[in-house]
C-alpha atoms as a PDB file:
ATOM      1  CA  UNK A   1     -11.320  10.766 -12.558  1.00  0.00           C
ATOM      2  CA  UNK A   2     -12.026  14.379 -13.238  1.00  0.00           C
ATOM      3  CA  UNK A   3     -14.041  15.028  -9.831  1.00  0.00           C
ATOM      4  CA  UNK A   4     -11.038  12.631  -7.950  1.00  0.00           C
ATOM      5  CA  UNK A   5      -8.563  15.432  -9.449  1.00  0.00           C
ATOM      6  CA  UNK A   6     -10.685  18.447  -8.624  1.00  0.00           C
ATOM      7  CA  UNK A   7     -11.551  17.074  -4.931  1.00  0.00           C
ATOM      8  CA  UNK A   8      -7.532  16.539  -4.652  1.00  0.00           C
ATOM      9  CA  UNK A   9      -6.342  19.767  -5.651  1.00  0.00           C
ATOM     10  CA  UNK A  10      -8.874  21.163  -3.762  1.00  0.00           C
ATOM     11  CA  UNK A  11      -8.320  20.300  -0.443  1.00  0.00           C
ATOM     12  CA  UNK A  12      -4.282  20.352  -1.127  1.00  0.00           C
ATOM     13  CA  UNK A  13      -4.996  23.931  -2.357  1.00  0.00           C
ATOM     14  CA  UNK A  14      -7.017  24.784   0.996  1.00  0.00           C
ATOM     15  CA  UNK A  15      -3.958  23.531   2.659  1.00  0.00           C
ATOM     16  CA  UNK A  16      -1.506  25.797   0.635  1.00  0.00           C
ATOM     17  CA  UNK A  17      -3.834  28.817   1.373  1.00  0.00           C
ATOM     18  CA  UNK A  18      -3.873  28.448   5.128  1.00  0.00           C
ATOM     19  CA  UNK A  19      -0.170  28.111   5.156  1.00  0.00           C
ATOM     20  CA  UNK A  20       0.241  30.945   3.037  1.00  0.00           C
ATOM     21  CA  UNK A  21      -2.432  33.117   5.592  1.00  0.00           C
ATOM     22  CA  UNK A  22      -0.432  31.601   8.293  1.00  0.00           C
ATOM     23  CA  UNK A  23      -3.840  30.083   9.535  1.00  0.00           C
ATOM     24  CA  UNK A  24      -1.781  26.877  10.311  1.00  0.00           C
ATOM     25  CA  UNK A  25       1.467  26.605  11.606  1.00  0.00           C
ATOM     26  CA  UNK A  26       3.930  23.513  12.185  1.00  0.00           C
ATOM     27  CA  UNK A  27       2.227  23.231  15.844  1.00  0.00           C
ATOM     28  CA  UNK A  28      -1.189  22.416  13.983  1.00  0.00           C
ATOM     29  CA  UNK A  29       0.018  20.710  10.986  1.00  0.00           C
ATOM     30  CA  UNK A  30       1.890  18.106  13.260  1.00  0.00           C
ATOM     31  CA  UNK A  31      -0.972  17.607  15.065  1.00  0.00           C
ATOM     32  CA  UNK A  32      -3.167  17.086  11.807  1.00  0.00           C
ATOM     33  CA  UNK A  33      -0.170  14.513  11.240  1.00  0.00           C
ATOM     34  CA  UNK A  34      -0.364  12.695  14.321  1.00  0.00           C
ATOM     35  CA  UNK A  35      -4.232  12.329  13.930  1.00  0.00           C
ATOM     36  CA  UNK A  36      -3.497  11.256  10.220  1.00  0.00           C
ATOM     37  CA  UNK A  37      -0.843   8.574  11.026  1.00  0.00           C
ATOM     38  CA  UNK A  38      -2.251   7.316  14.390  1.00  0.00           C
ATOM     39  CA  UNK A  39      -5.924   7.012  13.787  1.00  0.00           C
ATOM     40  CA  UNK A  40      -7.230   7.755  10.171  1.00  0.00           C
ATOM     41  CA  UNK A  41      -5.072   6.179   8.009  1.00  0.00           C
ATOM     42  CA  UNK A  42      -5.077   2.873  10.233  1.00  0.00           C
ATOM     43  CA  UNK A  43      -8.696   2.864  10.296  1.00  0.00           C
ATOM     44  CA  UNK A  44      -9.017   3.169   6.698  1.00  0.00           C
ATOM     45  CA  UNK A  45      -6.371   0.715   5.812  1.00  0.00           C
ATOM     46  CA  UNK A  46      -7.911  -1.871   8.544  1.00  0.00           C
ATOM     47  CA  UNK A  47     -11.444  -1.471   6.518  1.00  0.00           C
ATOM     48  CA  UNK A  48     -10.113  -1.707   3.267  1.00  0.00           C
ATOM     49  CA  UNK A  49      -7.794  -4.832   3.963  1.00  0.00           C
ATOM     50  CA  UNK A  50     -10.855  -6.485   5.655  1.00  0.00           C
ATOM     51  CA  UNK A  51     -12.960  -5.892   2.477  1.00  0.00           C
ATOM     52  CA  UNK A  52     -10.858  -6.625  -0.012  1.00  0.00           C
ATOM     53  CA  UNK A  53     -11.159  -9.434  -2.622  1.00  0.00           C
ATOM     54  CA  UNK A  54      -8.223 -11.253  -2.210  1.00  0.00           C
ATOM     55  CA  UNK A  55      -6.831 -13.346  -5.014  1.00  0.00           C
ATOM     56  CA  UNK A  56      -3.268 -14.693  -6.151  1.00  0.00           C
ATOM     57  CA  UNK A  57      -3.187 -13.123  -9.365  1.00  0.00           C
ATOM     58  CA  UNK A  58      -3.731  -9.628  -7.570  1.00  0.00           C
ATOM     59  CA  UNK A  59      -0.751 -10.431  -5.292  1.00  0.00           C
ATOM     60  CA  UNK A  60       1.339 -11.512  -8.344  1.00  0.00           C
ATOM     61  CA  UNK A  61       0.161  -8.395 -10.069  1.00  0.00           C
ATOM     62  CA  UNK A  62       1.438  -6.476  -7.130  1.00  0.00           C
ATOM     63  CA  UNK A  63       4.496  -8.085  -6.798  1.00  0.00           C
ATOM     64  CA  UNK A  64       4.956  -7.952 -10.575  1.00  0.00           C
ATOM     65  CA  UNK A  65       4.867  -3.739 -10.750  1.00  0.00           C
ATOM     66  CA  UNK A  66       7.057  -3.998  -7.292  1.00  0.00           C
ATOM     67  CA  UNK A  67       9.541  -5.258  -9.233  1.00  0.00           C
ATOM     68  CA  UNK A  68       9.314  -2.996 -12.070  1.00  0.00           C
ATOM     69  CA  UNK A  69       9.418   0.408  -9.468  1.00  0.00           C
ATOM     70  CA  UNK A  70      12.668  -1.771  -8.001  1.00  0.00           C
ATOM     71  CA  UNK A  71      13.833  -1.983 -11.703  1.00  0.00           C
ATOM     72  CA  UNK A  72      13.581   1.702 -12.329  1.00  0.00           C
ATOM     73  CA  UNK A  73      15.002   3.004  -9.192  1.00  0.00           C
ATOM     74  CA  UNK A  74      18.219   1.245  -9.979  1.00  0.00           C
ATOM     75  CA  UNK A  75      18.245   2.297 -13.477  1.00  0.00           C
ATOM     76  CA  UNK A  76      17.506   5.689 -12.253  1.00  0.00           C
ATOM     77  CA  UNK A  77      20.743   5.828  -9.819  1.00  0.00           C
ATOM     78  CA  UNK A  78      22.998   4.528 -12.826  1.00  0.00           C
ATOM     79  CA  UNK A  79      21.576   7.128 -15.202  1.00  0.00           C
ATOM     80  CA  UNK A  80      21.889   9.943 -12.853  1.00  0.00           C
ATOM     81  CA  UNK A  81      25.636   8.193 -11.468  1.00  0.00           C
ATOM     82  CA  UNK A  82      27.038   7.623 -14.872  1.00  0.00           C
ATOM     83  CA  UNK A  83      25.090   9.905 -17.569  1.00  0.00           C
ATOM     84  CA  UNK A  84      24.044  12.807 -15.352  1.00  0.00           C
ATOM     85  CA  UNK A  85      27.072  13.119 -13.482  1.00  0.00           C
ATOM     86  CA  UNK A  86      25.363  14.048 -10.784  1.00  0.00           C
ATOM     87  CA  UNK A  87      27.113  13.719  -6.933  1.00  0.00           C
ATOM     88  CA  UNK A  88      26.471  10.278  -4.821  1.00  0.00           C
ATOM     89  CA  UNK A  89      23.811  11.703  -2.739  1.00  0.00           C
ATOM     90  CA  UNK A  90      21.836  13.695  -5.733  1.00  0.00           C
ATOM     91  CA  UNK A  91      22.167  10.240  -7.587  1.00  0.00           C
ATOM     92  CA  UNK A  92      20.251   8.471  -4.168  1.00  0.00           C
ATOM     93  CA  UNK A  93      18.282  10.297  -3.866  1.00  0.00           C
ATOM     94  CA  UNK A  94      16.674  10.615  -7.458  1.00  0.00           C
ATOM     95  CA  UNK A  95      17.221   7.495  -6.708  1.00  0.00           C
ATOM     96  CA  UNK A  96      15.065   7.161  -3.762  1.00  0.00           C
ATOM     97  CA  UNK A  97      12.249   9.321  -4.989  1.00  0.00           C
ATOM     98  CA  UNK A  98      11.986   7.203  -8.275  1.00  0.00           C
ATOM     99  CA  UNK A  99      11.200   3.984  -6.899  1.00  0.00           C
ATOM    100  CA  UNK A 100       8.586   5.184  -4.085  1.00  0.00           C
ATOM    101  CA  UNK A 101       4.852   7.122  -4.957  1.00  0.00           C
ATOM    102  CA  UNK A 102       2.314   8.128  -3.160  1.00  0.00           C
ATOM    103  CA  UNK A 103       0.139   5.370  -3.368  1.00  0.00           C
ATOM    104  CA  UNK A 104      -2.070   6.099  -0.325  1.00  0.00           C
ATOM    105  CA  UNK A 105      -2.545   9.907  -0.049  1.00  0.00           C
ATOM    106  CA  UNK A 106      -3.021  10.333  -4.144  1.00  0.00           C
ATOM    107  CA  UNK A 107      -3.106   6.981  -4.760  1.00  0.00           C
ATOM    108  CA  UNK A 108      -6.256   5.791  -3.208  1.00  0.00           C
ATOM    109  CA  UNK A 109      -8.609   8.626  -3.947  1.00  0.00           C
ATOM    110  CA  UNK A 110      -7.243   8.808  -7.312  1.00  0.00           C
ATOM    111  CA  UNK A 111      -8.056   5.003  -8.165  1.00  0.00           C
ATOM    112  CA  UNK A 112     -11.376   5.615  -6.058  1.00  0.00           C
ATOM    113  CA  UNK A 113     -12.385   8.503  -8.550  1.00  0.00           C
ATOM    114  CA  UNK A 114     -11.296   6.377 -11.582  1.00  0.00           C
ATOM    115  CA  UNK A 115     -12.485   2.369 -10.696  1.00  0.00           C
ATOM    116  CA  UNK A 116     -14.568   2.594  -7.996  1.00  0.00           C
ATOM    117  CA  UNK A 117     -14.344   1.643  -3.948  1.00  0.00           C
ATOM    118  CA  UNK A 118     -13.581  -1.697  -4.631  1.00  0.00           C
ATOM    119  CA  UNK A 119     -10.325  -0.501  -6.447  1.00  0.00           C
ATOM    120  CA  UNK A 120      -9.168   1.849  -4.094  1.00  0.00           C
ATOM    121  CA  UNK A 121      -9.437  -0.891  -1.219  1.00  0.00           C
ATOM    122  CA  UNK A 122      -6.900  -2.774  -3.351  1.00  0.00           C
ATOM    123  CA  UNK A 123      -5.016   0.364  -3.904  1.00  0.00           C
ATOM    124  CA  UNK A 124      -4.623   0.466  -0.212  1.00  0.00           C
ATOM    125  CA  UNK A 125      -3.488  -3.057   0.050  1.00  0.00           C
ATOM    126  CA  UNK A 126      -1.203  -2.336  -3.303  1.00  0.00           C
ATOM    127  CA  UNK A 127       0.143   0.734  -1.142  1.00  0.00           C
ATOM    128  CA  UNK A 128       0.950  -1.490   1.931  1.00  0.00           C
ATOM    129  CA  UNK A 129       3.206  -4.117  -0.168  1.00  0.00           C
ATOM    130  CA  UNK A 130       4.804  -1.821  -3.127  1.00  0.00           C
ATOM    131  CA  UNK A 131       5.376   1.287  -0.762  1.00  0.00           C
ATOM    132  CA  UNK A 132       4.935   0.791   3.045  1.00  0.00           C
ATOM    133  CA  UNK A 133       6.885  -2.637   3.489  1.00  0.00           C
ATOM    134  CA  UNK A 134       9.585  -1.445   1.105  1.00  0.00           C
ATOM    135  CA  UNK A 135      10.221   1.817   2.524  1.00  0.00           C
ATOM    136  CA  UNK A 136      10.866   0.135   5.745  1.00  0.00           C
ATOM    137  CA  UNK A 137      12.686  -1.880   4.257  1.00  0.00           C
ATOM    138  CA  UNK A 138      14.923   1.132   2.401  1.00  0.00           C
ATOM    139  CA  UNK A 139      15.087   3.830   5.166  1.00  0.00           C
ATOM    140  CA  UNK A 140      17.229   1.884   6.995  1.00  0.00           C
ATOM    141  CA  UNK A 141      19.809   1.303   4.015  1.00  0.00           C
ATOM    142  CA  UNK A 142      19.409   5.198   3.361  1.00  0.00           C
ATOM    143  CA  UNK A 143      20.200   6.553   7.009  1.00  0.00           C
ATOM    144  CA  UNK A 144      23.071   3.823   6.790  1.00  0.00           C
ATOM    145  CA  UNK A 145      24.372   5.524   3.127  1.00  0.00           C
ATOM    146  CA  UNK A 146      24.101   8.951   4.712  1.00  0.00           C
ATOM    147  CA  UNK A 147      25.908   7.823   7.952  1.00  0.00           C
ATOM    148  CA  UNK A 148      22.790   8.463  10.425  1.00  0.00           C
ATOM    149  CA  UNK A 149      22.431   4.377  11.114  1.00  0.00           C
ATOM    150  CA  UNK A 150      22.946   1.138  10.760  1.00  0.00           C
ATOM    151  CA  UNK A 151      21.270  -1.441   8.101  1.00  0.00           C
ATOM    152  CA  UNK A 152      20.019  -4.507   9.612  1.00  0.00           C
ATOM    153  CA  UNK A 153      17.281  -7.062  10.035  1.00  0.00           C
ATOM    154  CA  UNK A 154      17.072  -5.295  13.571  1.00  0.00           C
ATOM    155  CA  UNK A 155      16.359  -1.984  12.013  1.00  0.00           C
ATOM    156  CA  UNK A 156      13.692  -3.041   9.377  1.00  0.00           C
ATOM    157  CA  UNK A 157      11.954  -5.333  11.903  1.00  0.00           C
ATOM    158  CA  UNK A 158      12.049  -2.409  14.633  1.00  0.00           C
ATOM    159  CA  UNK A 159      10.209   0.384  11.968  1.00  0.00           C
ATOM    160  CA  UNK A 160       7.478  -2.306  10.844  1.00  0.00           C
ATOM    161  CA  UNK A 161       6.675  -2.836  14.659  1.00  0.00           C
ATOM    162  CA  UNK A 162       6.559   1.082  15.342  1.00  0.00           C
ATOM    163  CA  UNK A 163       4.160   1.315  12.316  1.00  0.00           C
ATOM    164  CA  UNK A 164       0.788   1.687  12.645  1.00  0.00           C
ATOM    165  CA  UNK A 165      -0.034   1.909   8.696  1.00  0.00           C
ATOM    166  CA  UNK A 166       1.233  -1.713   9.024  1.00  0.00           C
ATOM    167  CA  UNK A 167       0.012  -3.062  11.928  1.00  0.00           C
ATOM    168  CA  UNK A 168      -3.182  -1.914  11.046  1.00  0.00           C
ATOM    169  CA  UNK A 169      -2.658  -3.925   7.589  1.00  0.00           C
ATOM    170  CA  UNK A 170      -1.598  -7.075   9.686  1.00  0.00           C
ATOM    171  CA  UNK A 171      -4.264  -7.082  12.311  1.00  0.00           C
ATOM    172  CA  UNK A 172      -6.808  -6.261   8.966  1.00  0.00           C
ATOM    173  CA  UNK A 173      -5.519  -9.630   7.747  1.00  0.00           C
ATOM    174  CA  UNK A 174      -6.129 -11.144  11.074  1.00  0.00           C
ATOM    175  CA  UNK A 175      -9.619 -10.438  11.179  1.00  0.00           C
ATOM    176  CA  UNK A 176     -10.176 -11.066   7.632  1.00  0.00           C
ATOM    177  CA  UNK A 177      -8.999 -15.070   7.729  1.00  0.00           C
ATOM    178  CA  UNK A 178     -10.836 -15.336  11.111  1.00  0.00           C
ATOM    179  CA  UNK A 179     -13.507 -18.502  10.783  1.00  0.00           C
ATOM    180  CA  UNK A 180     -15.787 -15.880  11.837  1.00  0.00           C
ATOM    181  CA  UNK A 181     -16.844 -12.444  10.401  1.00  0.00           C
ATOM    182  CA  UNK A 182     -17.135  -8.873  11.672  1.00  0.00           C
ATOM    183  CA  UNK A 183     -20.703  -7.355  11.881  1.00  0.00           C
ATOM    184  CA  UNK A 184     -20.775  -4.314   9.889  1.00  0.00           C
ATOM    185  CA  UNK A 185     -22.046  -2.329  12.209  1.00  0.00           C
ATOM    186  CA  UNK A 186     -18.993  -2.690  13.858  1.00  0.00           C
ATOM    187  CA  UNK A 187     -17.260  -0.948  11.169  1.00  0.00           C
ATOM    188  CA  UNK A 188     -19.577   2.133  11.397  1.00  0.00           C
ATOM    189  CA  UNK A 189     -17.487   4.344  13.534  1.00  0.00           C
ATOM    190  CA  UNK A 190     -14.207   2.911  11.848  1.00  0.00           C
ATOM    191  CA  UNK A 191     -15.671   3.748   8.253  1.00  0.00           C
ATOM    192  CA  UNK A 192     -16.311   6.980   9.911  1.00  0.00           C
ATOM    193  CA  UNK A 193     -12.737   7.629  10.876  1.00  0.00           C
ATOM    194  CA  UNK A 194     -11.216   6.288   7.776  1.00  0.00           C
ATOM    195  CA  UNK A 195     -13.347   8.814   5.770  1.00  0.00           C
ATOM    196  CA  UNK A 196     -11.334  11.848   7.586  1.00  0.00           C
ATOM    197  CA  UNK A 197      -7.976  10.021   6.310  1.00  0.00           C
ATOM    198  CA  UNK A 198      -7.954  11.759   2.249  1.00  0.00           C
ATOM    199  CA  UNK A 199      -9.039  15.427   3.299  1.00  0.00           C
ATOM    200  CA  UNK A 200      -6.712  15.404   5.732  1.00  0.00           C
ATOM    201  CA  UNK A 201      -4.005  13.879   4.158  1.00  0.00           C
ATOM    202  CA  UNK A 202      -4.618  15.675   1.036  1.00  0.00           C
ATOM    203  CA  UNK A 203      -4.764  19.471   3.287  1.00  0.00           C
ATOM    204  CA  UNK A 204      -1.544  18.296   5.375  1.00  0.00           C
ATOM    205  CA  UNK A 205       0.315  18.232   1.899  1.00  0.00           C
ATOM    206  CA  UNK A 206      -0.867  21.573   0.685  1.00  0.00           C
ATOM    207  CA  UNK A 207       0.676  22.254   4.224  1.00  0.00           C
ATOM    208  CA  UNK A 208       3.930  21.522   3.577  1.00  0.00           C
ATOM    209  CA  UNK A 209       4.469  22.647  -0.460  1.00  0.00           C
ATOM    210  CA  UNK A 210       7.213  24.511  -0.892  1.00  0.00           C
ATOM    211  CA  UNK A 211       7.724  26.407  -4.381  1.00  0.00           C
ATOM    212  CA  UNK A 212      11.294  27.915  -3.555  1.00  0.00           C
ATOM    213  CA  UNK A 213      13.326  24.920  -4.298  1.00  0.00           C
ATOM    214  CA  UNK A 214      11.609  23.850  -7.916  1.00  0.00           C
ATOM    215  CA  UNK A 215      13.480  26.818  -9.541  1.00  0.00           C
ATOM    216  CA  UNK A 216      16.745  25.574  -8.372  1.00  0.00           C
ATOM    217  CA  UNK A 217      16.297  21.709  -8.713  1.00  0.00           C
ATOM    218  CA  UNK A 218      14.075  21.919 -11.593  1.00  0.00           C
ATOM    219  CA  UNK A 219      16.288  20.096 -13.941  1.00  0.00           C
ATOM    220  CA  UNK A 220      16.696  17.224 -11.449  1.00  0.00           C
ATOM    221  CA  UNK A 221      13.427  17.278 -10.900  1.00  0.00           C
ATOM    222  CA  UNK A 222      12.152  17.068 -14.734  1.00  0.00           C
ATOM    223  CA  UNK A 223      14.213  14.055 -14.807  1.00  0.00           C
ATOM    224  CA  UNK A 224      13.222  12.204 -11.116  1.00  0.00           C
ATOM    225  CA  UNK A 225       9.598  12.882 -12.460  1.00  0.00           C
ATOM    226  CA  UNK A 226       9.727  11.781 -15.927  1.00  0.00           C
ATOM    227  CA  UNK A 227      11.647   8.364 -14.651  1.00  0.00           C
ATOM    228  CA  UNK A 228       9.300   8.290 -11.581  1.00  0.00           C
ATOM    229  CA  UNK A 229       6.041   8.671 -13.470  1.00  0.00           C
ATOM    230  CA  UNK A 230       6.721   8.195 -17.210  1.00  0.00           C
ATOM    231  CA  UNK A 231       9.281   5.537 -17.437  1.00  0.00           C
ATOM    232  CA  UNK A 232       8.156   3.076 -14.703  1.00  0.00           C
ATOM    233  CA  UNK A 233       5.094   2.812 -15.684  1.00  0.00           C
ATOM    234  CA  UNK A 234       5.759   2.366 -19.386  1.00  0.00           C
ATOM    235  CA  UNK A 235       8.240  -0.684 -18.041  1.00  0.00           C
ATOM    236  CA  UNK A 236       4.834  -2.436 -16.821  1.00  0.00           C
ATOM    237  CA  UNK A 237       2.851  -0.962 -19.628  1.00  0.00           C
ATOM    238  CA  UNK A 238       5.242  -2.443 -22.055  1.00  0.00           C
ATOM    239  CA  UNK A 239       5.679  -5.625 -20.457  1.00  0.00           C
ATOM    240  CA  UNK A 240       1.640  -6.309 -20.142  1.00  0.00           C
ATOM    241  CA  UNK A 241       1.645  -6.370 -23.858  1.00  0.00           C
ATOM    242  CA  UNK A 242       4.515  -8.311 -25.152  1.00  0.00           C
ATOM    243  CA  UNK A 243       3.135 -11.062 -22.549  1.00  0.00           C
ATOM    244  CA  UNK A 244      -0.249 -10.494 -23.989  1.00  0.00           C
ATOM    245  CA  UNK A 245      -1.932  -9.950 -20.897  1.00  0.00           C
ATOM    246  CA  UNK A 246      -5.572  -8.520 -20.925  1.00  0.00           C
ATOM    247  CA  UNK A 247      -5.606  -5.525 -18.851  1.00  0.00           C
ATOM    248  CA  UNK A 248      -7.783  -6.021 -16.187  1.00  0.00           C
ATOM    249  CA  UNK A 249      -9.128  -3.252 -13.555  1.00  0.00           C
ATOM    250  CA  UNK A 250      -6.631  -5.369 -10.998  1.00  0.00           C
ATOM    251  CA  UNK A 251      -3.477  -4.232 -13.647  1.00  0.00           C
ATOM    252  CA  UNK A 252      -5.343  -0.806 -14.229  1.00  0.00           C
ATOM    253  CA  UNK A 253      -5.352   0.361 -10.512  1.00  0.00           C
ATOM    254  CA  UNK A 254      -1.685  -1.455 -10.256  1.00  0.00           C
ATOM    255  CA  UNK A 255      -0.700   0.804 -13.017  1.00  0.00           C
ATOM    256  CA  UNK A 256      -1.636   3.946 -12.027  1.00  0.00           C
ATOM    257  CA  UNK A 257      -0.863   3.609  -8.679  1.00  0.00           C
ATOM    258  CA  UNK A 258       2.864   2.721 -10.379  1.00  0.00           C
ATOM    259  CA  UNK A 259       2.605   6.368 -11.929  1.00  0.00           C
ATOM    260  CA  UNK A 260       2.186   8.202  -8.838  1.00  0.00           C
ATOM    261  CA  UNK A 261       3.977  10.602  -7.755  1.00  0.00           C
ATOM    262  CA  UNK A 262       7.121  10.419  -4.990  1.00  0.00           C
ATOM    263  CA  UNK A 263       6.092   9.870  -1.628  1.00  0.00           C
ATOM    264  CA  UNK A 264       6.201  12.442   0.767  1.00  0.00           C
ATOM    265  CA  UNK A 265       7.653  10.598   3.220  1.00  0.00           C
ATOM    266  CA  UNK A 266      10.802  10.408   1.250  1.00  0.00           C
ATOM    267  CA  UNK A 267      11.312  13.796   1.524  1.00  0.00           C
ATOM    268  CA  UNK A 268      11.618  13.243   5.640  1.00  0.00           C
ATOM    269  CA  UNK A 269      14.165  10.223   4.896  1.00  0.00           C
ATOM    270  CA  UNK A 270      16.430  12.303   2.520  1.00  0.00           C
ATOM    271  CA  UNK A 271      16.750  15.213   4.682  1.00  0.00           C
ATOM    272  CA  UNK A 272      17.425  12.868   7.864  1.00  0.00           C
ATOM    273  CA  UNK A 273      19.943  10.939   5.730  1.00  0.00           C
ATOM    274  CA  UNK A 274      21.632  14.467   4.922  1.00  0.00           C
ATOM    275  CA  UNK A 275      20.796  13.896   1.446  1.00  0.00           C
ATOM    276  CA  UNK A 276      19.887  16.377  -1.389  1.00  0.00           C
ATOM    277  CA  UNK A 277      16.678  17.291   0.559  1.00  0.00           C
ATOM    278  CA  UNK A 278      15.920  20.553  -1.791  1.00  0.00           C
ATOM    279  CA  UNK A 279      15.207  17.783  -4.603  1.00  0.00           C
ATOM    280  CA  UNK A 280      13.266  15.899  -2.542  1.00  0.00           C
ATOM    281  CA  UNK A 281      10.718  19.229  -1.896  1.00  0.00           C
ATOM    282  CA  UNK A 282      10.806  20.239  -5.691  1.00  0.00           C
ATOM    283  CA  UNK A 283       9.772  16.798  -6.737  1.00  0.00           C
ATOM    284  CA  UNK A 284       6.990  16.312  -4.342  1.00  0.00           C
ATOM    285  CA  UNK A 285       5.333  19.669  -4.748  1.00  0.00           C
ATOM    286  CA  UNK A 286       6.189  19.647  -8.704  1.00  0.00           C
ATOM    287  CA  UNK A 287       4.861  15.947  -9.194  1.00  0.00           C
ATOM    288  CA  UNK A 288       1.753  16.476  -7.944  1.00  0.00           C
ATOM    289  CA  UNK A 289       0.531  19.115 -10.228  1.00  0.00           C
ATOM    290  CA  UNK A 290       2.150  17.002 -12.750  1.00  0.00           C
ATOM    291  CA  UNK A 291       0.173  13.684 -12.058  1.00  0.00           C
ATOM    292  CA  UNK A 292      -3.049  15.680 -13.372  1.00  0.00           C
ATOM    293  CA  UNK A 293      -1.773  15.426 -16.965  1.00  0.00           C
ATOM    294  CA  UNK A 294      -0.121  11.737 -16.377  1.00  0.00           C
ATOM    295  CA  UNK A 295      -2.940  10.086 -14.149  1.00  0.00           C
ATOM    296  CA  UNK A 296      -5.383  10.117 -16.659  1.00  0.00           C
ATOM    297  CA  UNK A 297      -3.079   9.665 -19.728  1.00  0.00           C
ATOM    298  CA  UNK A 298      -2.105   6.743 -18.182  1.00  0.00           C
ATOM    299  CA  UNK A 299      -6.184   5.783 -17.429  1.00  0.00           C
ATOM    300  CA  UNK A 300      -6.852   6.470 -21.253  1.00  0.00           C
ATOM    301  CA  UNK A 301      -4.176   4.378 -22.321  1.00  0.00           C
ATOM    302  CA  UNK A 302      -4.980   1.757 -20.074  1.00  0.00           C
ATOM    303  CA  UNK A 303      -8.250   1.107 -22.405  1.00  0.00           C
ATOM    304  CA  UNK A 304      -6.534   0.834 -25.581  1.00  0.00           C
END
């Protein structure tokens, strides 16, 4: 877990440097971003669907910490509504940022460094149900809140098709429940590919940190994070026990991925949405420093 932390901040830190030497500029990073979403990341989620150990008690597990992330996003717009005070579109979009982590950027190398390659192939699958499929599923109902569209079958069925993350998880599952099976020679180039996805992904973020809004939003922040990374997880943590459920590696990696933290693609929703985007920056930039104290307190307690 250590070396998946130090090989995270590392390249996210390399990122952060060549913004700050103006080595890379939005011209470059978008283009890192276009390789990322069109060809990396689909390659890597295509291999990892196709090798993964599928099972229904991983699918319940999945589904089981889905609905716990659902549970605390909810709880999280009520607290910040009704206790906080805060305005409508604050309250979304703590909100927002509470229910959805970064499974696949942090998530994957993260479980890699902790469980192993097996793991992080069903952290990839775990990202595609708890996070991909569900964000399509809530950008629509966002733009809608904010006024920039309309919510509809139409619109969630229209972002899955555009998607490449998920097509490349569908056509994965095609191949995989084919009567016939892939050489894996085949997947030599593909593996190849799919191993540019984390530095990239992890470099594109140090791209696009922003320390100016934490000092303003910090308080906001504190609280999306805690809810986001503390409190979620605890929900599943706490209801593993009082069922008396063993905690296997399937519930550790579904655990940890629970405690990332907030996508970064929420951030582009929020601000589109005309939403508090400023918290949306603070928490993403703040939360990932802050999963290198939570990750593996979370790992630890995971083995008691």
């Amino acid at each position: 877990m250590l070396l998946a932390l130090y090989g995270v901040f590392a390249f996210i830190g390399l990122g952060y440097l060549a913004k700050t030497l103006r080595m890379v500029g939005n011209k470059q990073s978008g283009i890192l971003l276009g390789f990322l979403l069109n060809f990396a990341l689909p390659a890597q989620i295509f291999t990892g669907i196709y090798h993964v150990e599928l099972d229904f008690k991983l699918i319940l597990i999945m589904l089981t910490t889905l609905g716990c992330s659902l549970v605390g996003g909810a709880s999280m717009y009520f607290f910040s509504k009704k206790i906080l005070k805060r305005e409508r579109n604050t309250a979304i979009a703590m909100a927002f940022l509470a229910t959805l982590g970064n499974t696949l950027f942090l998530g994957v190398p993260l479980v890699y460094g902790a469980l192993g390659q097996e793991y992080s192939n069903k952290a990839i699958l775990y990202d595609q149900i708890c996070t991909a499929i569900p964000l399509a599923i809530l950008t629509p109902m966002i733009m809608s809140i904010g006024g920039k569209g309309v919510f509809g079958l139409r619109a969630i069925t229209m972002r899955l098709s555009q998607n490449p993350l998920f097509l490349a998880l569908i056509i994965g599952l095609i191949f995989k429940f084919m009567p016939f099976s892939i050489s894996e020679w085949i997947f030599t180039p593909i593996k190849q590919l799919g191993a540019c996805a984390t530095p990239v992904a992890l470099f594109a973020i140090g791209v696009q940190i922003s320390m100016g809004d934490i000092k303003t939003e910090w308080k906001n922040t504190f609280v999306v994070l805690f809810w986001g990374m503390i409190f979620v997880p605890a929900i599943i943590f706490a209801f593993i026990h009082l069922n008396g459920i063993l905690i296997t590696d399937d519930w550790r990696m579904a655990l940890l991925e629970s405690a990332m933290p907030p996508l970064i693609s929420s951030a582009a929703v929020i601000m589109r949405a005309g939403l508090n985007n400023k918290i949306a920056v603070s928490s993403i930039a703040f939360g990932i420093f802050a999963s290198a104290m939570t990750i593996p307190m979370w790992l630890r307690l995971s083995y008691l």
